[in-house]
Protein backbone atom coordinates (compact mmCIF):
# COMPACT_ATOMS: atom_id res chain seq x y z
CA UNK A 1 4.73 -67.15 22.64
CA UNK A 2 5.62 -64.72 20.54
CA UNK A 3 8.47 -64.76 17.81
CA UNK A 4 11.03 -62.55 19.43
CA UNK A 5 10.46 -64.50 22.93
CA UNK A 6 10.76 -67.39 21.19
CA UNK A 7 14.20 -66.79 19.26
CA UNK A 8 15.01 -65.41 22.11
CA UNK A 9 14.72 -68.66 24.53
CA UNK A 10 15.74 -70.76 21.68
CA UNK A 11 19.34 -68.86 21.12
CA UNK A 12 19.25 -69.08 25.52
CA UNK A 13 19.11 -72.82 24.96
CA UNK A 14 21.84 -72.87 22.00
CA UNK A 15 19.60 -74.39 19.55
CA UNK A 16 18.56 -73.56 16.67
CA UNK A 17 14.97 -72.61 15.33
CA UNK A 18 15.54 -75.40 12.47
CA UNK A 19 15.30 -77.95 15.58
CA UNK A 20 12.14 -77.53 15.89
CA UNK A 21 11.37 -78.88 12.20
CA UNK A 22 9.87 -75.23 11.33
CA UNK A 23 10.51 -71.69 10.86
CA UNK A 24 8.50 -69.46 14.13
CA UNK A 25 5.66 -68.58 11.52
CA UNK A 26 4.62 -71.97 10.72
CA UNK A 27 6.16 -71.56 7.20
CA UNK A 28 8.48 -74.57 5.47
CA UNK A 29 11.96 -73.96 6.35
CA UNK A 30 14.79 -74.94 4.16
CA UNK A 31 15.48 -78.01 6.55
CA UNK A 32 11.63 -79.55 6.34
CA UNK A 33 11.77 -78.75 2.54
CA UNK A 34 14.49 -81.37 2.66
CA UNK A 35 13.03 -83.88 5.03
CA UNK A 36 9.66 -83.72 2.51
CA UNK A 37 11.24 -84.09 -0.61
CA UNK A 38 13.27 -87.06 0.79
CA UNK A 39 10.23 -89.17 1.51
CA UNK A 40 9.55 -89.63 -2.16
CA UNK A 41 11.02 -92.30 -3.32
CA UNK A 42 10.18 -91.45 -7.20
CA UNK A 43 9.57 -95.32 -7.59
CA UNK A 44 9.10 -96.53 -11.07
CA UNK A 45 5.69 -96.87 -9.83
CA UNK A 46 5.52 -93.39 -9.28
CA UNK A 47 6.66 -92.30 -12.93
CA UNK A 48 4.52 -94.89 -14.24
CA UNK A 49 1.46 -93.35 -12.17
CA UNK A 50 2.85 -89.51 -13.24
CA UNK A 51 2.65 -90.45 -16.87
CA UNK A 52 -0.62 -91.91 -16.78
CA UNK A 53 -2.63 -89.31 -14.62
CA UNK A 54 -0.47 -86.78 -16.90
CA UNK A 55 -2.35 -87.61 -20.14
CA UNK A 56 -5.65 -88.90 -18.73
CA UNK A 57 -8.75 -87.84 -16.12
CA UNK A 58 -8.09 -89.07 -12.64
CA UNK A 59 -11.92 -90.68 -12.26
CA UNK A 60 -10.75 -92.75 -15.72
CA UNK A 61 -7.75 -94.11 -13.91
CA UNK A 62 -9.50 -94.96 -10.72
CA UNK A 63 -12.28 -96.85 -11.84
CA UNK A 64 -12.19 -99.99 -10.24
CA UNK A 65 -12.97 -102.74 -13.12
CA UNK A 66 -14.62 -105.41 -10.53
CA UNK A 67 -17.24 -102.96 -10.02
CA UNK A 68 -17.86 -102.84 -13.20
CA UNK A 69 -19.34 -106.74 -13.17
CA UNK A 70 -22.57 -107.79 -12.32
CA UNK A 71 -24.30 -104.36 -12.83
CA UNK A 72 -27.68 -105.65 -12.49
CA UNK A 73 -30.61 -103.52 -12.66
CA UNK A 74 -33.45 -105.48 -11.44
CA UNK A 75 -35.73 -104.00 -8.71
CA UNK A 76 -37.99 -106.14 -6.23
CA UNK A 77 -40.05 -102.70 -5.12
CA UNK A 78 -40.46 -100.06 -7.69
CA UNK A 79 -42.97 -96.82 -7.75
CA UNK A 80 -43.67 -97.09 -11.82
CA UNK A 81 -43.49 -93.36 -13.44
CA UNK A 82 -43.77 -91.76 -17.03
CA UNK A 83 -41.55 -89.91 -18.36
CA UNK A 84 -38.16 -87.95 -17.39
CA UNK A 85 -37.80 -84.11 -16.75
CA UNK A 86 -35.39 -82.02 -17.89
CA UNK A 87 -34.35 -79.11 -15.56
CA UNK A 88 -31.50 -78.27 -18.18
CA UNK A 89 -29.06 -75.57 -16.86
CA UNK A 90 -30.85 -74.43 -13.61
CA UNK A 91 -30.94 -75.33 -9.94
CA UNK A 92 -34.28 -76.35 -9.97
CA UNK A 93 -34.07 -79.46 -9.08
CA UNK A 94 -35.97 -79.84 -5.92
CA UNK A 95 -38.91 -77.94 -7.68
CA UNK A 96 -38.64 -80.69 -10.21
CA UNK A 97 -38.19 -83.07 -7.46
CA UNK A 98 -41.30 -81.88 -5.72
CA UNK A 99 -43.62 -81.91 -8.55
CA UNK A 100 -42.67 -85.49 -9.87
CA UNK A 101 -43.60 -86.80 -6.79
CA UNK A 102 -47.24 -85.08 -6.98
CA UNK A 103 -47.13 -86.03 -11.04
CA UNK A 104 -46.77 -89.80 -10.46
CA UNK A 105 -49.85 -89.66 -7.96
CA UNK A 106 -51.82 -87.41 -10.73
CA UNK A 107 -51.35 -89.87 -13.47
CA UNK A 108 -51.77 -93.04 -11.47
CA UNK A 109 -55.22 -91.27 -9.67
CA UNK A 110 -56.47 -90.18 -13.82
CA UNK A 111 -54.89 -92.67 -15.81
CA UNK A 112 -53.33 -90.09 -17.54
CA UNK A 113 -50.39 -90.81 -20.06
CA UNK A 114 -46.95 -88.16 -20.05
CA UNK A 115 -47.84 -85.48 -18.08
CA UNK A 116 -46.16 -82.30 -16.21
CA UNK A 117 -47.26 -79.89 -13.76
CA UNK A 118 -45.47 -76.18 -15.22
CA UNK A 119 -42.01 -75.57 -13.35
CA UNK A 120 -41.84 -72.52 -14.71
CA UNK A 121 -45.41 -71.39 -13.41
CA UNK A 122 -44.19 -72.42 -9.28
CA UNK A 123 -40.50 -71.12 -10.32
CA UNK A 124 -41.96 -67.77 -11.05
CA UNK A 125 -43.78 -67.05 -7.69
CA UNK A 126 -40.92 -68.82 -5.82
CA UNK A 127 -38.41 -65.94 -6.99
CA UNK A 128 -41.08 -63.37 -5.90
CA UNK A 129 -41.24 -64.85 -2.95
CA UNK A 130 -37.34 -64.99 -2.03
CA UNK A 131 -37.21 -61.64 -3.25
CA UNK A 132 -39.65 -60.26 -0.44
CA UNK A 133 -37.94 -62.46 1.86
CA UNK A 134 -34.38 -61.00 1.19
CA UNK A 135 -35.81 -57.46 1.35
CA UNK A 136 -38.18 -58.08 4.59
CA UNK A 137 -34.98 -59.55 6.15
CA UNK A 138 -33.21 -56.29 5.95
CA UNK A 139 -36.10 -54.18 7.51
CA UNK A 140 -36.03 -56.90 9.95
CA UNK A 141 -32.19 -56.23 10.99
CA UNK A 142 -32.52 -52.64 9.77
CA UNK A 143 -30.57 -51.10 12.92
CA UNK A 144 -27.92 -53.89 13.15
CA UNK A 145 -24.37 -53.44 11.58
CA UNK A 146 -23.44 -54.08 8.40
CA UNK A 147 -20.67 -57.09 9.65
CA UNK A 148 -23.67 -59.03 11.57
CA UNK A 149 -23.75 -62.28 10.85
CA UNK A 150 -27.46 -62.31 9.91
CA UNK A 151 -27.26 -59.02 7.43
CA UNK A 152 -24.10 -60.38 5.95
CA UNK A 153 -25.85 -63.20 4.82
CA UNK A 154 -29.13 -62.17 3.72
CA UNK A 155 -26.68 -59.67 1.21
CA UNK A 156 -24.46 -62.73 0.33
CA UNK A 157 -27.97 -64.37 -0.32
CA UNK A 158 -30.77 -62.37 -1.83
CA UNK A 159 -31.73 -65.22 -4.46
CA UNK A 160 -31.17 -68.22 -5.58
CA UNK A 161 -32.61 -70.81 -8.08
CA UNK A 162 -31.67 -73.89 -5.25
CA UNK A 163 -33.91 -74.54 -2.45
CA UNK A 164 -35.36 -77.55 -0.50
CA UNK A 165 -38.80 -79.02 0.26
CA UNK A 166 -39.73 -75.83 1.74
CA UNK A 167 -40.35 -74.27 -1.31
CA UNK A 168 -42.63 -77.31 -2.56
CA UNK A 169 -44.73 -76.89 0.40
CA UNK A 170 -44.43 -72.88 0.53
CA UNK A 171 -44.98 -72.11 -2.93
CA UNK A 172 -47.73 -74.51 -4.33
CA UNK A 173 -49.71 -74.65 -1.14
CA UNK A 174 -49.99 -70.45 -1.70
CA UNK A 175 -50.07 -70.34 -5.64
CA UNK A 176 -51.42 -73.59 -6.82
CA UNK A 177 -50.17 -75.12 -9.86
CA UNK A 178 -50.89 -75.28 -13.73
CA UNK A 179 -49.72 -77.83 -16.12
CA UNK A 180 -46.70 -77.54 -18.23
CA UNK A 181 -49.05 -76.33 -21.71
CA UNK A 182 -50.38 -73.47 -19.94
CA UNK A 183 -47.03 -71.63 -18.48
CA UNK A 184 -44.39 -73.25 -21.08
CA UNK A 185 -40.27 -72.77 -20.06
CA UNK A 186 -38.49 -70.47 -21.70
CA UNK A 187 -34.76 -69.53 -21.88
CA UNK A 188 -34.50 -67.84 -18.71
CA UNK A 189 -35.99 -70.70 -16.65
CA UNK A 190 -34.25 -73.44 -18.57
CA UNK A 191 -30.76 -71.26 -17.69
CA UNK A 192 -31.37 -68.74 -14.95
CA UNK A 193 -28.01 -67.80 -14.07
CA UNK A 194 -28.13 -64.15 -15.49
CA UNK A 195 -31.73 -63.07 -14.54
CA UNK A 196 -30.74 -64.44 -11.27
CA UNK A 197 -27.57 -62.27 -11.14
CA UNK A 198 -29.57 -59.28 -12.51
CA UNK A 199 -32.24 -59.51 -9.90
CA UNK A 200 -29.88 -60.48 -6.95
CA UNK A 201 -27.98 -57.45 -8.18
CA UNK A 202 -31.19 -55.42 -8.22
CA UNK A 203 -32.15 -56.71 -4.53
CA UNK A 204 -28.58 -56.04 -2.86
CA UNK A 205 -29.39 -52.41 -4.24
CA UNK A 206 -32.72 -52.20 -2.91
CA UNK A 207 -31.14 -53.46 0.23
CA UNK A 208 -28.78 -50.84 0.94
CA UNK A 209 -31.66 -48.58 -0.03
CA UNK A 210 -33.92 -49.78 2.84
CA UNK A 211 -30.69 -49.08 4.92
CA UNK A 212 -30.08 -46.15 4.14
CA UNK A 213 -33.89 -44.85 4.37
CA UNK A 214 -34.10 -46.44 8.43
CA UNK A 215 -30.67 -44.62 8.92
CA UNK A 216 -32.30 -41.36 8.12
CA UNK A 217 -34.96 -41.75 10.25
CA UNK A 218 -37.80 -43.54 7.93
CA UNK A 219 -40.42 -45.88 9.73
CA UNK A 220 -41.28 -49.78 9.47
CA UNK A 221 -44.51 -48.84 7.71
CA UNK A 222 -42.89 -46.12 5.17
CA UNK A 223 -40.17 -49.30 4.89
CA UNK A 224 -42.77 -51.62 4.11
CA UNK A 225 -44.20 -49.19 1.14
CA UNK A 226 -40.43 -48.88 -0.32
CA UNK A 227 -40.28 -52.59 -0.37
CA UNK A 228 -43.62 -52.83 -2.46
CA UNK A 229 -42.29 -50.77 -4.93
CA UNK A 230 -39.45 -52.36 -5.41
CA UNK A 231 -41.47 -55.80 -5.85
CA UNK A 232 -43.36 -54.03 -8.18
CA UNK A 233 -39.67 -53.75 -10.05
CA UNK A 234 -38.81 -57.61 -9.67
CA UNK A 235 -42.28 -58.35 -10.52
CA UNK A 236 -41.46 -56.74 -14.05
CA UNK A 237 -38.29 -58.45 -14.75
CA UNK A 238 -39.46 -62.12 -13.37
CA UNK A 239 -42.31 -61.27 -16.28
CA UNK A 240 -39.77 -60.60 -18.80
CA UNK A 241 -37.80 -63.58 -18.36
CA UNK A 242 -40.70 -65.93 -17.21
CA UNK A 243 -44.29 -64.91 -18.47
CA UNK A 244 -46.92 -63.89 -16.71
CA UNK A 245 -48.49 -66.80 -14.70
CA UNK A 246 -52.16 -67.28 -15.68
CA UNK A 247 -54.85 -66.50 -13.29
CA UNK A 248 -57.20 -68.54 -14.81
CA UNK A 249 -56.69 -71.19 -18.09
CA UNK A 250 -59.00 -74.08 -19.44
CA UNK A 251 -57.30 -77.20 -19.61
CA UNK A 252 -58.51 -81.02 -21.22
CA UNK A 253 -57.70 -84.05 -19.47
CA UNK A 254 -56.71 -86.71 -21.60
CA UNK A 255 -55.96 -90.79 -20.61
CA UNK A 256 -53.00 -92.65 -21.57
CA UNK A 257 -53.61 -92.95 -25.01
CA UNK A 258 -54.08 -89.51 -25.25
CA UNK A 259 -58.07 -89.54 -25.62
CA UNK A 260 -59.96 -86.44 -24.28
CA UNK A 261 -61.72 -87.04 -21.12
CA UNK A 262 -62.75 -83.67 -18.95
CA UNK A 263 -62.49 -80.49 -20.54
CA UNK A 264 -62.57 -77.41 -17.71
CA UNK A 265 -62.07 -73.81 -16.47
CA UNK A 266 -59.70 -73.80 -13.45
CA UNK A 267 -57.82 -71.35 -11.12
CA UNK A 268 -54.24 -72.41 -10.39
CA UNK A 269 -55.08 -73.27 -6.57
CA UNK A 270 -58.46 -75.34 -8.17
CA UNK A 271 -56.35 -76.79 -10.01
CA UNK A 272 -54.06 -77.86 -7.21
CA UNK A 273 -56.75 -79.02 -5.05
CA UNK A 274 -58.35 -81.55 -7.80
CA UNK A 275 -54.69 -82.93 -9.06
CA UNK A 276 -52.90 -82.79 -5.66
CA UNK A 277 -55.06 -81.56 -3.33
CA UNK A 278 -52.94 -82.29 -0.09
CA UNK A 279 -51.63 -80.31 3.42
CA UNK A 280 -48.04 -80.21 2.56
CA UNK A 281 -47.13 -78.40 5.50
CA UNK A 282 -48.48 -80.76 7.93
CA UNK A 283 -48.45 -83.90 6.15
CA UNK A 284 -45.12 -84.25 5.00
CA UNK A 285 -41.57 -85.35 7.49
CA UNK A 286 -38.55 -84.56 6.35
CA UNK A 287 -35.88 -87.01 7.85
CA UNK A 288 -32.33 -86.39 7.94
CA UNK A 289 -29.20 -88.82 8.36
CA UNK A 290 -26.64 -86.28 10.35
CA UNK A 291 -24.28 -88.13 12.59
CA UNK A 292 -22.55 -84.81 13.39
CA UNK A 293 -25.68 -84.09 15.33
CA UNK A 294 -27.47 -86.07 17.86
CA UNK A 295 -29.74 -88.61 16.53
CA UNK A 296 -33.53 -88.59 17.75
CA UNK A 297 -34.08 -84.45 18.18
CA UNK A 298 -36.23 -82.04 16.11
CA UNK A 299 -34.25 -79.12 14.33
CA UNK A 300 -35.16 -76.31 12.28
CA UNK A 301 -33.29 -74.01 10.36
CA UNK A 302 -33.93 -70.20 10.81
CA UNK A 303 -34.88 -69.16 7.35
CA UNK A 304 -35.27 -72.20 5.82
CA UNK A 305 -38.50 -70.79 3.94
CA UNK A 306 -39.36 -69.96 0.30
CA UNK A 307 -41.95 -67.18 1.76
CA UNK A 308 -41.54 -64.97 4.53
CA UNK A 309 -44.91 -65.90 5.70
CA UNK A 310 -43.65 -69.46 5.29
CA UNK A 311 -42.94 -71.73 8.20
CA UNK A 312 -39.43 -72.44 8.62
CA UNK A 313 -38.95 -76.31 7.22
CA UNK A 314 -38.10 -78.89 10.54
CA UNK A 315 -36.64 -82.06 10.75
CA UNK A 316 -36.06 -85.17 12.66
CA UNK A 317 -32.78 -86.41 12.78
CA UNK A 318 -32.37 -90.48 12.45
CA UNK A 319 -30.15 -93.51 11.98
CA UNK A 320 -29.73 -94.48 8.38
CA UNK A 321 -31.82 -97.64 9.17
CA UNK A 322 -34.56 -95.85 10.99
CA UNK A 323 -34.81 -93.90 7.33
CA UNK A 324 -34.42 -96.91 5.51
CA UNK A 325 -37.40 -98.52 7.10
CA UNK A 326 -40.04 -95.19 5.92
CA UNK A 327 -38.72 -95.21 2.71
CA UNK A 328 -39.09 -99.21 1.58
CA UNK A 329 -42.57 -98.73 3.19
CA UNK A 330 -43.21 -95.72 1.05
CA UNK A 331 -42.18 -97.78 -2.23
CA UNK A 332 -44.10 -100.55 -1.10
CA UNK A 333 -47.37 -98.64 -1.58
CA UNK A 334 -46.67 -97.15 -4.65
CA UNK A 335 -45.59 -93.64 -2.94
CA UNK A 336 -42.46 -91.50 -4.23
CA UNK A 337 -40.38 -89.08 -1.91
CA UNK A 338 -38.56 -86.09 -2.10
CA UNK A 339 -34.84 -87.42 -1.76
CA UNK A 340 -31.41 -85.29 -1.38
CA UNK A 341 -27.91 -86.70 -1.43
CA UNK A 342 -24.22 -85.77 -2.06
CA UNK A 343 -24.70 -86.50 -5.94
CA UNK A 344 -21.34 -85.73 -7.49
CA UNK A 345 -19.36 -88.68 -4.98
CA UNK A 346 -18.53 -91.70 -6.62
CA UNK A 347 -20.39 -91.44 -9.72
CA UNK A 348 -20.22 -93.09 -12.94
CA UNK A 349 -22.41 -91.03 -14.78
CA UNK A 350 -21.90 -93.35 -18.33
CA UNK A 351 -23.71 -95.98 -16.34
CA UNK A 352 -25.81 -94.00 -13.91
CA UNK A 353 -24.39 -95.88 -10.66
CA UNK A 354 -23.16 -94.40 -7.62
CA UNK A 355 -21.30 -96.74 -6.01
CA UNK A 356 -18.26 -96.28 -3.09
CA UNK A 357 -16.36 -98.83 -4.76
CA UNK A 358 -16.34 -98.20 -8.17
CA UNK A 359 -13.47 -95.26 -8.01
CA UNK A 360 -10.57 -96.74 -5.72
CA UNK A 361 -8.68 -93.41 -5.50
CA UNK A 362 -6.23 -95.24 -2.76
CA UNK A 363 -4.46 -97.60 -5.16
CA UNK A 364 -3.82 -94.66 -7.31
CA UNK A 365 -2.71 -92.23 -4.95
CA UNK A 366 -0.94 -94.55 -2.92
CA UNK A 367 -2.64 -93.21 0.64
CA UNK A 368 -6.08 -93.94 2.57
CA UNK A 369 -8.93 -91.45 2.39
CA UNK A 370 -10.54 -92.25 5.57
CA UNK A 371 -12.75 -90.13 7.02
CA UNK A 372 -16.52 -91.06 7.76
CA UNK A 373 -19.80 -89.06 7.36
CA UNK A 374 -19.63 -87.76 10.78
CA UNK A 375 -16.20 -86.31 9.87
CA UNK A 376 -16.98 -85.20 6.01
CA UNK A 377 -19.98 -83.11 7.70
CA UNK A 378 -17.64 -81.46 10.37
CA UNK A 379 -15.08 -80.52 7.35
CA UNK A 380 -17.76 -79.63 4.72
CA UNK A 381 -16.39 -82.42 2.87
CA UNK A 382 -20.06 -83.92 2.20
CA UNK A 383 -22.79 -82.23 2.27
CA UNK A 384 -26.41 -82.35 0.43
CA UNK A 385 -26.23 -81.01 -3.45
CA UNK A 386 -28.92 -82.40 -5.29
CA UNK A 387 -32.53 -83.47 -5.03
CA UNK A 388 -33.67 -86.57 -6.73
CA UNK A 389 -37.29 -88.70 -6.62
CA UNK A 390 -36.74 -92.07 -4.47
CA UNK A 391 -38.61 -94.62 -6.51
CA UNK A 392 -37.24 -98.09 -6.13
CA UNK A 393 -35.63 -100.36 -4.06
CA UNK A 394 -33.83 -104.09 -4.73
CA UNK A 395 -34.23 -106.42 -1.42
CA UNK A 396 -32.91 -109.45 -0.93
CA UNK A 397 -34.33 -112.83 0.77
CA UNK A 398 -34.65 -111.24 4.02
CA UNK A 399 -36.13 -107.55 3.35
CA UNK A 400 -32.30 -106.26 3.29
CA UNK A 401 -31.75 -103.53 0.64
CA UNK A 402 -29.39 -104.00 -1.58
CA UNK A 403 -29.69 -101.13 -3.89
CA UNK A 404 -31.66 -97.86 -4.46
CA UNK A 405 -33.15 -96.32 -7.76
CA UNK A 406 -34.07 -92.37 -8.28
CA UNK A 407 -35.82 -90.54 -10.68
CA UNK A 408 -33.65 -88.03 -11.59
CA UNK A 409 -34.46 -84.40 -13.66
CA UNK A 410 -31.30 -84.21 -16.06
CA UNK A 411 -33.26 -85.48 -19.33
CA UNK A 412 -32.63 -89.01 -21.25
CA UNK A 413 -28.86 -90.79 -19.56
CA UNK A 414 -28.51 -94.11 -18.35
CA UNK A 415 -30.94 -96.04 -17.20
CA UNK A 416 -33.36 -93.80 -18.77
CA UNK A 417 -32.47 -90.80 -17.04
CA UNK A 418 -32.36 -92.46 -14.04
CA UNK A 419 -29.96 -93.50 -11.18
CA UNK A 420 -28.99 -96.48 -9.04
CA UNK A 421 -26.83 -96.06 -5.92
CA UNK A 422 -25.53 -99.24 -4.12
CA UNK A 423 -26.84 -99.46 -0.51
CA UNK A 424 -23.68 -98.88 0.99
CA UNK A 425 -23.53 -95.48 -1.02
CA UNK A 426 -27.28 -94.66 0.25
CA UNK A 427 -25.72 -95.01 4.21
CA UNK A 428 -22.89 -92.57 3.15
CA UNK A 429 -23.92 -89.68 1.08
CA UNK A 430 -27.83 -89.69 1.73
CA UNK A 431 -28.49 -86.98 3.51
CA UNK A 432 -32.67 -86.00 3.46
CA UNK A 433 -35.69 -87.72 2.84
CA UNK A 434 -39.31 -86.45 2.70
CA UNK A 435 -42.00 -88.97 3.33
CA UNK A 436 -46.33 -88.78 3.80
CA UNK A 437 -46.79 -89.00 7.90
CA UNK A 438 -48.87 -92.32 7.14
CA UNK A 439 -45.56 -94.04 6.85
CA UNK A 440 -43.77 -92.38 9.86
CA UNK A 441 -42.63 -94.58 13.10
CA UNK A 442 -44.04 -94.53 16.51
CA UNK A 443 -40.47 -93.08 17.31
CA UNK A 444 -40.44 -90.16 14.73
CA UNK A 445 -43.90 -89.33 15.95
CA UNK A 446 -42.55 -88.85 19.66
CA UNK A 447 -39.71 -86.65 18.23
CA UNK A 448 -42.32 -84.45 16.66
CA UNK A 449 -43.62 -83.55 19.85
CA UNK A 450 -40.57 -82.33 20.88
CA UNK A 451 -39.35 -78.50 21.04
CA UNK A 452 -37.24 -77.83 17.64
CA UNK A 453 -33.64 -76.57 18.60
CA UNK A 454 -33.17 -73.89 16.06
CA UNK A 455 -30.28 -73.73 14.36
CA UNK A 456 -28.74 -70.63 12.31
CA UNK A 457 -29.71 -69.84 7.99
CA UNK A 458 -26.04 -70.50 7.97
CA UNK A 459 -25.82 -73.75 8.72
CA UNK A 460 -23.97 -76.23 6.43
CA UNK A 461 -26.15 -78.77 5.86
CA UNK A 462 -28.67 -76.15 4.91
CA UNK A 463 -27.09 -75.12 1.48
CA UNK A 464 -29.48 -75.30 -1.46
CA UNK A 465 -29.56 -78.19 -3.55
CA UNK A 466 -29.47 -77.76 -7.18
């Protein structure tokens, strides 16, 4: 109805517009102001809350102090690794995630003491990479409009440090990988935020460029020439920030107390081969917990690549307990997994816990906060933000987990850098898990028969994790 109509019928029915609790645009009339203010009570509680929260951090307030007993840190099942990366102030994290897992198989396979495969040498060619794909994209959609949905987000995406196990599985099956002495960090990979705004800036350029040359008339293969060139301008600047990744390097092996054993030429895909030397396309599941979608169906995400010539990343969408089951049989034989969760929820980052009950935000606030995964999905309340290494698990008497332990690339913390989540945490904000098809169910192996539904690059669980 609209507003005139409405005063209209309402002065027809001598009544007001206040009757109805609200002005005829929705706003807060006068009358409701009242009726809200009235319902607080301004308790002493209340002023006693208001001066606390005033002069201190909510989280501080909140913390629930019988969580805080019995932290225990025992594990019955635990994947035993050396050393903790540091991904400092980038959104590297599943690249860190990815190669952990692959390091903890290289030094338990050698015998090898700290060692790192080079994050900077995989994050080089993973920014070429996205680069082509952003710019192959808009040839792609060339002749739609500038408001479609698909070119308005390959422009509000051309690059980003984040990604998923699609990169992992993109990126070193195509490149290889070196170790961390032969392509060593430097500033711009251990804080990427302005080369990645100078290249994204770069590519949203090139972008309209490729636009604007199909609007005048310019072929797909003339397109396709441009967009070379304009690698050949990334290329320079990833150089500049990153190094230039070695085609070739001779690298010594040495055991864990740091005695030489092998001493060899290799080529960053030899290299691969002999250290991890796996399919990771077709030998890796990625699991997801999603009960906003139906349980038991294959999905994959349109774009969901690292490389153009990638294959877009699917997954097989499961119970919490149907995950739970791959994942202590993973651990059990010594095997880490690529692991992504909603990391910033109901962590104590002094202790390294993540735990649902250690903030109680109710008894502050004085009101419930009740919705469940299902409905934190729907309202992109929850969603998957950080990748981790799944490494341990605590059961009890009768195989029940208790609690769950990650590896975790944010340097020396608690725990040693890394992080324990309570079991009831895992069923909440646990969102992906990557595991070897040797430890797959009969069901999951039915479900990967199926016909992926494809969903859109948009979609919300699809956001990067950093």
């Amino acid at each position: 109805m609209k507003r005139n109509n409405l005063w209209i019928t309402a002065l027809a029915l001598g009544i007001t517009l206040s009757a109805f609790g609200q002005q005829a645009d929705g706003g807060i009339s006068p009358e409701m102001l009242q009726q809200i203010k009235q319902s607080y009570k301004g308790t002493p509680t209340d002023k006693a809350i208001h001066n606390a929260i005033s002069n201190n951090d909510i989280n501080k307030l909140a913390v629930n102090a019988e969580s805080k007993n019995n932290f225990d840190t025992y594990f019955s099942n635990k994947v035993d690794s050396k050393g903790i990366t540091n991904q400092k102030s980038s959104g590297r994290c599943w690249l860190f995630t990815g190669l952990n897992v692959f390091r903890a198989q290289a030094i338990a396979k050698y015998n090898m003491g700290d060692f790192q495969f080079s994050q900077n040498y995989s994050f080089f060619w993973d920014q070429l990479e996205k680069a082509n794909l952003f710019l192959q994209g808009i040839i792609d959609t060339r002749e739609k409009p500038m408001d479609d949905k698909m070119v308005e987000w390959l422009f509000k995406n051309p690059l980003s440090d984040g990604g998923q196990f699609t990169g992992i599985s993109d990126i070193l099956g195509k490149y290889g990988v070196v170790p961390s002495d032969v392509m060593v960090e430097t500033n711009s990979s251990e804080s990427t935020g302005r080369m990645a705004n100078l290249i994204s800036l770069k590519l949203k350029e090139f972008g309209l460029q490729l636009r604007d040359q199909s609007a005048k008339g310019t072929k797909v293969a003339a397109l396709e020439k441009s967009k070379t060139e304009m690698l050949g301008t990334i290329y320079r600047m990833l150089v500049l920030n990153l190094g230039e990744p070695p085609a070739k390097f001779t690298w010594t092996r040495k055991d864990a107390q740091g005695n030489p054993v092998e001493t060899k030429e290799y080529t960053p895909k030899s290299f691969f081969d002999e250290y991890i030397g796996k399919d990771l396309t077709n030998n890796y599941v990625m699991l997801m917990n999603d009960p906003s979608r139906e349980y038991y169906k294959l999905y994959e995400i349109d774009f969901d690549r690292h490389r153009y010539d990638g294959k877009n990343w699917t997954y097989v969408n499961l119970p919490i307990e149907d995950i739970k089951e791959m994942a202590i049989a993973s651990i059990k034989d010594s095997t880490m997994m690529y692991f992504s969760c909603d990391v910033g929820k109901f962590f104590d980052r002094e202790r390294g816990l993540l735990d649902v009950n250690y903030y109680d935000y109710s008894s502050l606030m004085g009101t419930t906060f009740g919705m469940d995964k299902k409905q934190r999905i729907q309202t992109f309340a929850s969603g998957s933000s950080h990748a981790m290494t799944l490494m341990a698990v605590d059961l009890d008497a009768n195989g029940t987990p208790k609690k769950w332990m990650v590896e975790n690339s944010w340097g020396p913390g608690a725990n040693n850098g890394h992080l324990i989540m309570t079991d009831e945490w895992f069923n909440e904000y646990m969102f992906r898990l990557v595991v070897d098809k040797k430890y797959i169910t009969d069901k999951v192996k039915d479900v990967l028969k199926q016909t992926p539904t494809r969903l859109p690059a948009w979609d919300p669980m699809f956001t990067d994790e950093y």
